[in-house]
N, C-alpha and C. Protein backbone atom coordinates (compact mmCIF):
# COMPACT_ATOMS: atom_id res chain seq x y z
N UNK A 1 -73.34 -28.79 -41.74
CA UNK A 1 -73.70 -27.88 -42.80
C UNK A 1 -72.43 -27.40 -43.49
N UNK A 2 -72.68 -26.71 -44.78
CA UNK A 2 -71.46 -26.27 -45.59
C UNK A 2 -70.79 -25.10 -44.93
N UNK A 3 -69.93 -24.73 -45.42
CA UNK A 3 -69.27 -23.48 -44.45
C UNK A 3 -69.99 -22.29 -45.30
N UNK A 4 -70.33 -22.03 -46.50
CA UNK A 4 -72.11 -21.39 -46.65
C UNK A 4 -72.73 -21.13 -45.66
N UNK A 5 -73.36 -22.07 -45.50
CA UNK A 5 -75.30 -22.24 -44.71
C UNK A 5 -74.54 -22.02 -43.38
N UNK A 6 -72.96 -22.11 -42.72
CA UNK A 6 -72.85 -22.17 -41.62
C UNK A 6 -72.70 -20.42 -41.51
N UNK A 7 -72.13 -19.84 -42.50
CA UNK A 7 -71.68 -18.46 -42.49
C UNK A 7 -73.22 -17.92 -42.63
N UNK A 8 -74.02 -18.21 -43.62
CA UNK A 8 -75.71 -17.33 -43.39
C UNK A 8 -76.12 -17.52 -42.20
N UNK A 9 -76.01 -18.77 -41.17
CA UNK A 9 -76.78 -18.88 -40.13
C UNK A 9 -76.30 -17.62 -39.10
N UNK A 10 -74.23 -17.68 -39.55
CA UNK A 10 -73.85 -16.38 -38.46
C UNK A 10 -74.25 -15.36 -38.76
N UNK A 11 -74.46 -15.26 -40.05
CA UNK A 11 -75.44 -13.62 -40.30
C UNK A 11 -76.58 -13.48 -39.64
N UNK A 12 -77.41 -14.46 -39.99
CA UNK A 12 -78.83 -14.23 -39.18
C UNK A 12 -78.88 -14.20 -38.17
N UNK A 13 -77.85 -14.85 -37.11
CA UNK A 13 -77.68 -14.70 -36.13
C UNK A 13 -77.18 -13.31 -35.39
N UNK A 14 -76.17 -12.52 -36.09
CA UNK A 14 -75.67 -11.59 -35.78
C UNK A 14 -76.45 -10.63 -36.08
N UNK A 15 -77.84 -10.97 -36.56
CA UNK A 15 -78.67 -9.84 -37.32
C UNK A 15 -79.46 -9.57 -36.00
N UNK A 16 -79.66 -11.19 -35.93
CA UNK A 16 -80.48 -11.29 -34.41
C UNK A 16 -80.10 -10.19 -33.34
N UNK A 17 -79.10 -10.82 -33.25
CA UNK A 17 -78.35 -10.05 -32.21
C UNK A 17 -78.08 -8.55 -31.78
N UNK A 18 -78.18 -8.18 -32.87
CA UNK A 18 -78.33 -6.42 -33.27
C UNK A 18 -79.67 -6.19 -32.81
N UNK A 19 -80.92 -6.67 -33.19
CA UNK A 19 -81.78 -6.46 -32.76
C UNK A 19 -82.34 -6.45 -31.60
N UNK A 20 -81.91 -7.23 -30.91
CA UNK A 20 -82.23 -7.65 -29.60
C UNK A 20 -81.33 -6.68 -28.67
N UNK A 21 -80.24 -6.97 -29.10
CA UNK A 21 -79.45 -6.27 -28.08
C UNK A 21 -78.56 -7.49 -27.09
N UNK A 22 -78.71 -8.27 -27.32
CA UNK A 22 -77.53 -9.13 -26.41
C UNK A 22 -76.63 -9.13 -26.53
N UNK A 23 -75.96 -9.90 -25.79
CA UNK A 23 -74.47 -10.23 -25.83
C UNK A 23 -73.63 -11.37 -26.21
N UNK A 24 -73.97 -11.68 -27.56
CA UNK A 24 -73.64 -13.02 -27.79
C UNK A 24 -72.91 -13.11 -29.06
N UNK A 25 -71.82 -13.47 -29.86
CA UNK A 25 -70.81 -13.57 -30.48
C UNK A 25 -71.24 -15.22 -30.77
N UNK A 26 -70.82 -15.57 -32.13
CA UNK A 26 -70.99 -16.77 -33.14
C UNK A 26 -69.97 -17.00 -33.67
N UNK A 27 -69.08 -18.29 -33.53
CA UNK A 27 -68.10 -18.48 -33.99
C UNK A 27 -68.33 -19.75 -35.26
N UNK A 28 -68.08 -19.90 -36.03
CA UNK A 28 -68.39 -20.83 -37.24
C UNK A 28 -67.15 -22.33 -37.09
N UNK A 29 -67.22 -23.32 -36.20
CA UNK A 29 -66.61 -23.70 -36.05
C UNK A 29 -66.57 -25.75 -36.59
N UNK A 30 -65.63 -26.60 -36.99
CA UNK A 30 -65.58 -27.74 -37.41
C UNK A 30 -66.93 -28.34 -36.90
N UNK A 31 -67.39 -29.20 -37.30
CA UNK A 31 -68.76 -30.19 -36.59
C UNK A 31 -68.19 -31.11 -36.07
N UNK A 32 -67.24 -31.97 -36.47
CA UNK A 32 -66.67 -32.93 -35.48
C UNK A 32 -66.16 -32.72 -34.60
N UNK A 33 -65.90 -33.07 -33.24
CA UNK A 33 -65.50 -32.54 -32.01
C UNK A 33 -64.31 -32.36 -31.85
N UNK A 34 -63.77 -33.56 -31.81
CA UNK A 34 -62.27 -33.57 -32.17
C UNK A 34 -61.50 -32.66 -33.07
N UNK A 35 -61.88 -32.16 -34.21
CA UNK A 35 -61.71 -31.01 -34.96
C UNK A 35 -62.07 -30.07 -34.20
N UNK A 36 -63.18 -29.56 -33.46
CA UNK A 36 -63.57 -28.56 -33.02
C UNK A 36 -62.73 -28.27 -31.48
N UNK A 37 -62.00 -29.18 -30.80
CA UNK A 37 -61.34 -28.92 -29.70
C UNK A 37 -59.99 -28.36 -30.06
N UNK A 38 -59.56 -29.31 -31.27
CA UNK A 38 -58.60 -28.70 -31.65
C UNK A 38 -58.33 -27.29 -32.34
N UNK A 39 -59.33 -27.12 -32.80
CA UNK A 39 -59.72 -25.25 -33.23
C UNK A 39 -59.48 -24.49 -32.14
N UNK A 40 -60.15 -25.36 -31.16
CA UNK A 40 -60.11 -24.07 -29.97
C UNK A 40 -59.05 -24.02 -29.50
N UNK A 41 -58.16 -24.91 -29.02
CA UNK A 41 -57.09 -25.13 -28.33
C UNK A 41 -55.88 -24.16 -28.95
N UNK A 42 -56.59 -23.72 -30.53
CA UNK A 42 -55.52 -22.67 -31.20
C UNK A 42 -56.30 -21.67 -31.70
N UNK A 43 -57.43 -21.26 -31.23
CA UNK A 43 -58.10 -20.05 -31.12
C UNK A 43 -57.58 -19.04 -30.52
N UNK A 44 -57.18 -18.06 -31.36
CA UNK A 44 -56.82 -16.38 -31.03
C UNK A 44 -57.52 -15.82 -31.41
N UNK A 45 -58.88 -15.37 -30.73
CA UNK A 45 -59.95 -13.87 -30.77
C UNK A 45 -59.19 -12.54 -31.34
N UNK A 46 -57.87 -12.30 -30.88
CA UNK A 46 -57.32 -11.31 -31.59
C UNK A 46 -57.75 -11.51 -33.09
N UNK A 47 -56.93 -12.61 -33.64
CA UNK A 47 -56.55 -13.13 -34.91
C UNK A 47 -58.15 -13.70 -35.85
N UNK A 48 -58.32 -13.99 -35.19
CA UNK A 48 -59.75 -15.18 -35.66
C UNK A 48 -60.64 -14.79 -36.74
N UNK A 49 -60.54 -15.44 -37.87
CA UNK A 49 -61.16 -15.37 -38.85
C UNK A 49 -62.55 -16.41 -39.33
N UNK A 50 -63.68 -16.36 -40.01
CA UNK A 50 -64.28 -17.16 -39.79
C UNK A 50 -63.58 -18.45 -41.40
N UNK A 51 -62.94 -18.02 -41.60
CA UNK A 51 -61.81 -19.00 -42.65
C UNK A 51 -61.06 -19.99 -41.81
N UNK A 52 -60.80 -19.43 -40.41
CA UNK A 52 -59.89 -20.25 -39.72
C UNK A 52 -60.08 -21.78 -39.57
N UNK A 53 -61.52 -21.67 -39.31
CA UNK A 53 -62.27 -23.26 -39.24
C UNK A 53 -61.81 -24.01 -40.20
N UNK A 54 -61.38 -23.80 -41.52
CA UNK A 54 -61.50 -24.68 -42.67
C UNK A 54 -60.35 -25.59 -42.39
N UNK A 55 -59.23 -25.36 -41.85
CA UNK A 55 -58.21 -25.54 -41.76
C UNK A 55 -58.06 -27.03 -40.59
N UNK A 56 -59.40 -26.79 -40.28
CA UNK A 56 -59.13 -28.16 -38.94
C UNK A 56 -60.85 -29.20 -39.18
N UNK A 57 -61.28 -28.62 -40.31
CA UNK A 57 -62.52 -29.59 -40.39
C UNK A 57 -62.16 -30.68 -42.04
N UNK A 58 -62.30 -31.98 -41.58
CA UNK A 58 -61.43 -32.86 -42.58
C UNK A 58 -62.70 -33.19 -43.36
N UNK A 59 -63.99 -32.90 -43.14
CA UNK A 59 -65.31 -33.23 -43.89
C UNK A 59 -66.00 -31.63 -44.14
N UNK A 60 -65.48 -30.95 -44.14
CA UNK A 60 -65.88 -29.78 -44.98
C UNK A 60 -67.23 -29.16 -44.17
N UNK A 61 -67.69 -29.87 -43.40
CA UNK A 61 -69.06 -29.84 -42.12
C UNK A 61 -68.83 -28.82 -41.37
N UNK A 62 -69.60 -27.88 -41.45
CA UNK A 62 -69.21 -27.05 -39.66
C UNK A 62 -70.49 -26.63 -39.18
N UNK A 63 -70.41 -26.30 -37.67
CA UNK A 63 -71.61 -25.69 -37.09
C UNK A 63 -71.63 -24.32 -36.78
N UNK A 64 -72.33 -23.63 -35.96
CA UNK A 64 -72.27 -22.40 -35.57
C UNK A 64 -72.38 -22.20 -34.01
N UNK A 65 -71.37 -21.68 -33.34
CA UNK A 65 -70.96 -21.73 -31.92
C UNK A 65 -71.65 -20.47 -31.54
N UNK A 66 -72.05 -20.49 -30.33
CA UNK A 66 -72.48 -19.47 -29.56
C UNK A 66 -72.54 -19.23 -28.32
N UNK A 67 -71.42 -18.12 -28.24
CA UNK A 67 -70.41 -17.69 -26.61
C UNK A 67 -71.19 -16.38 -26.19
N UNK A 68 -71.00 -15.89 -25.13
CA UNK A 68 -71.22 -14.60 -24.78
C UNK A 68 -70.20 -13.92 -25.20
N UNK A 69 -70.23 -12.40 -25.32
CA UNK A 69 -68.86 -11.86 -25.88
C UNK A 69 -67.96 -11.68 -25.06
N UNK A 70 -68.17 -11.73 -23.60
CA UNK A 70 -66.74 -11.58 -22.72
C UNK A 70 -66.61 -13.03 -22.09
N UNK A 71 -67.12 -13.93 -22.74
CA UNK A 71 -66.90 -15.66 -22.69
C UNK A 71 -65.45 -16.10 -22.76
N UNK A 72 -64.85 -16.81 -21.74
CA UNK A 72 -63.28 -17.32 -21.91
C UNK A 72 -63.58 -18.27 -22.66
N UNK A 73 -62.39 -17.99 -23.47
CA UNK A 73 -62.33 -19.27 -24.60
C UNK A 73 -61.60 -20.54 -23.99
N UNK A 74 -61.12 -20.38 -22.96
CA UNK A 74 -60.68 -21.85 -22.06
C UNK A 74 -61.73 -22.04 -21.62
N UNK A 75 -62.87 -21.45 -20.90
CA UNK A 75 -64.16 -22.25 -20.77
C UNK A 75 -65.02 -22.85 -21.94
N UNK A 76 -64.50 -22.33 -22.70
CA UNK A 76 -65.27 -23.06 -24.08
C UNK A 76 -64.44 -24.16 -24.44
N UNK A 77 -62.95 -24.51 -24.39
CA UNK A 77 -62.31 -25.50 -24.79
C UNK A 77 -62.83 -26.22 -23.85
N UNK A 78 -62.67 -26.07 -22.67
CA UNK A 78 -63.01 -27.31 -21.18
C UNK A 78 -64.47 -27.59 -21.19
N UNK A 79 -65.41 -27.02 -21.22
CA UNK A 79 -67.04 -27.30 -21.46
C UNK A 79 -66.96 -28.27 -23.63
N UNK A 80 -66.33 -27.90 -23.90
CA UNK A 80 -66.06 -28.60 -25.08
C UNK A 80 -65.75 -30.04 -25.29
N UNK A 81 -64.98 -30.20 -24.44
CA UNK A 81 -64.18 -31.44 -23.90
C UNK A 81 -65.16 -32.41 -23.47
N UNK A 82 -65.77 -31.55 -21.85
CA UNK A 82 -66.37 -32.38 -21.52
C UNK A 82 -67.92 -32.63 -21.91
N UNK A 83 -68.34 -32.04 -22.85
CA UNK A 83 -69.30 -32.68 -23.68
C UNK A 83 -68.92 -33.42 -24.42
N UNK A 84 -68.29 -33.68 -24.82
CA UNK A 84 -67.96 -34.73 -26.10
C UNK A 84 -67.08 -35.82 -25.85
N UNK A 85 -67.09 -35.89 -24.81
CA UNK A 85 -66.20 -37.06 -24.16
C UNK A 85 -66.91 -38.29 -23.25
């Protein structure tokens, strides 16, 4: 999807989320994997913008990620990996 439709889905999602009450955080990240490992591998939650993605997706494609909010982002690089490998 466009980085648009990927940013409305994190709204609706985060809308979700308000409502419900969970604990779950949406990151807007490359669709190709290889792009997307490499996002993570330089993912700073401090820093992290949902602009950051643009920078590592070479087809303009991205999806919408979904971590818990006290989720390690090295478990998301390593569960990343080994799905797509």
């Amino acid at each position: 999807m466009t980085f648009d439709e990927a940013l409305n889905d994190q709204n609706q999602a985060m809308k979700t989320v308000m409502e419900t009450g969970h604990s779950y955080n949406y990151l807007i990240v490359p669709e190709i994997a290889e792009e997307r490992d490499k996002f993570f591998e330089n993912y700073d939650e401090k820093t992290y913008s949902n602009e950051d993605c643009k920078k590592y997706s070479s087809n303009n494609e991205y999806c919408v990620w979904q971590i818990l909010d006290n989720e390690s982002v090295k478990r998301i690089i390593n569960e990343s990996k080994r799905r797509y490998k």
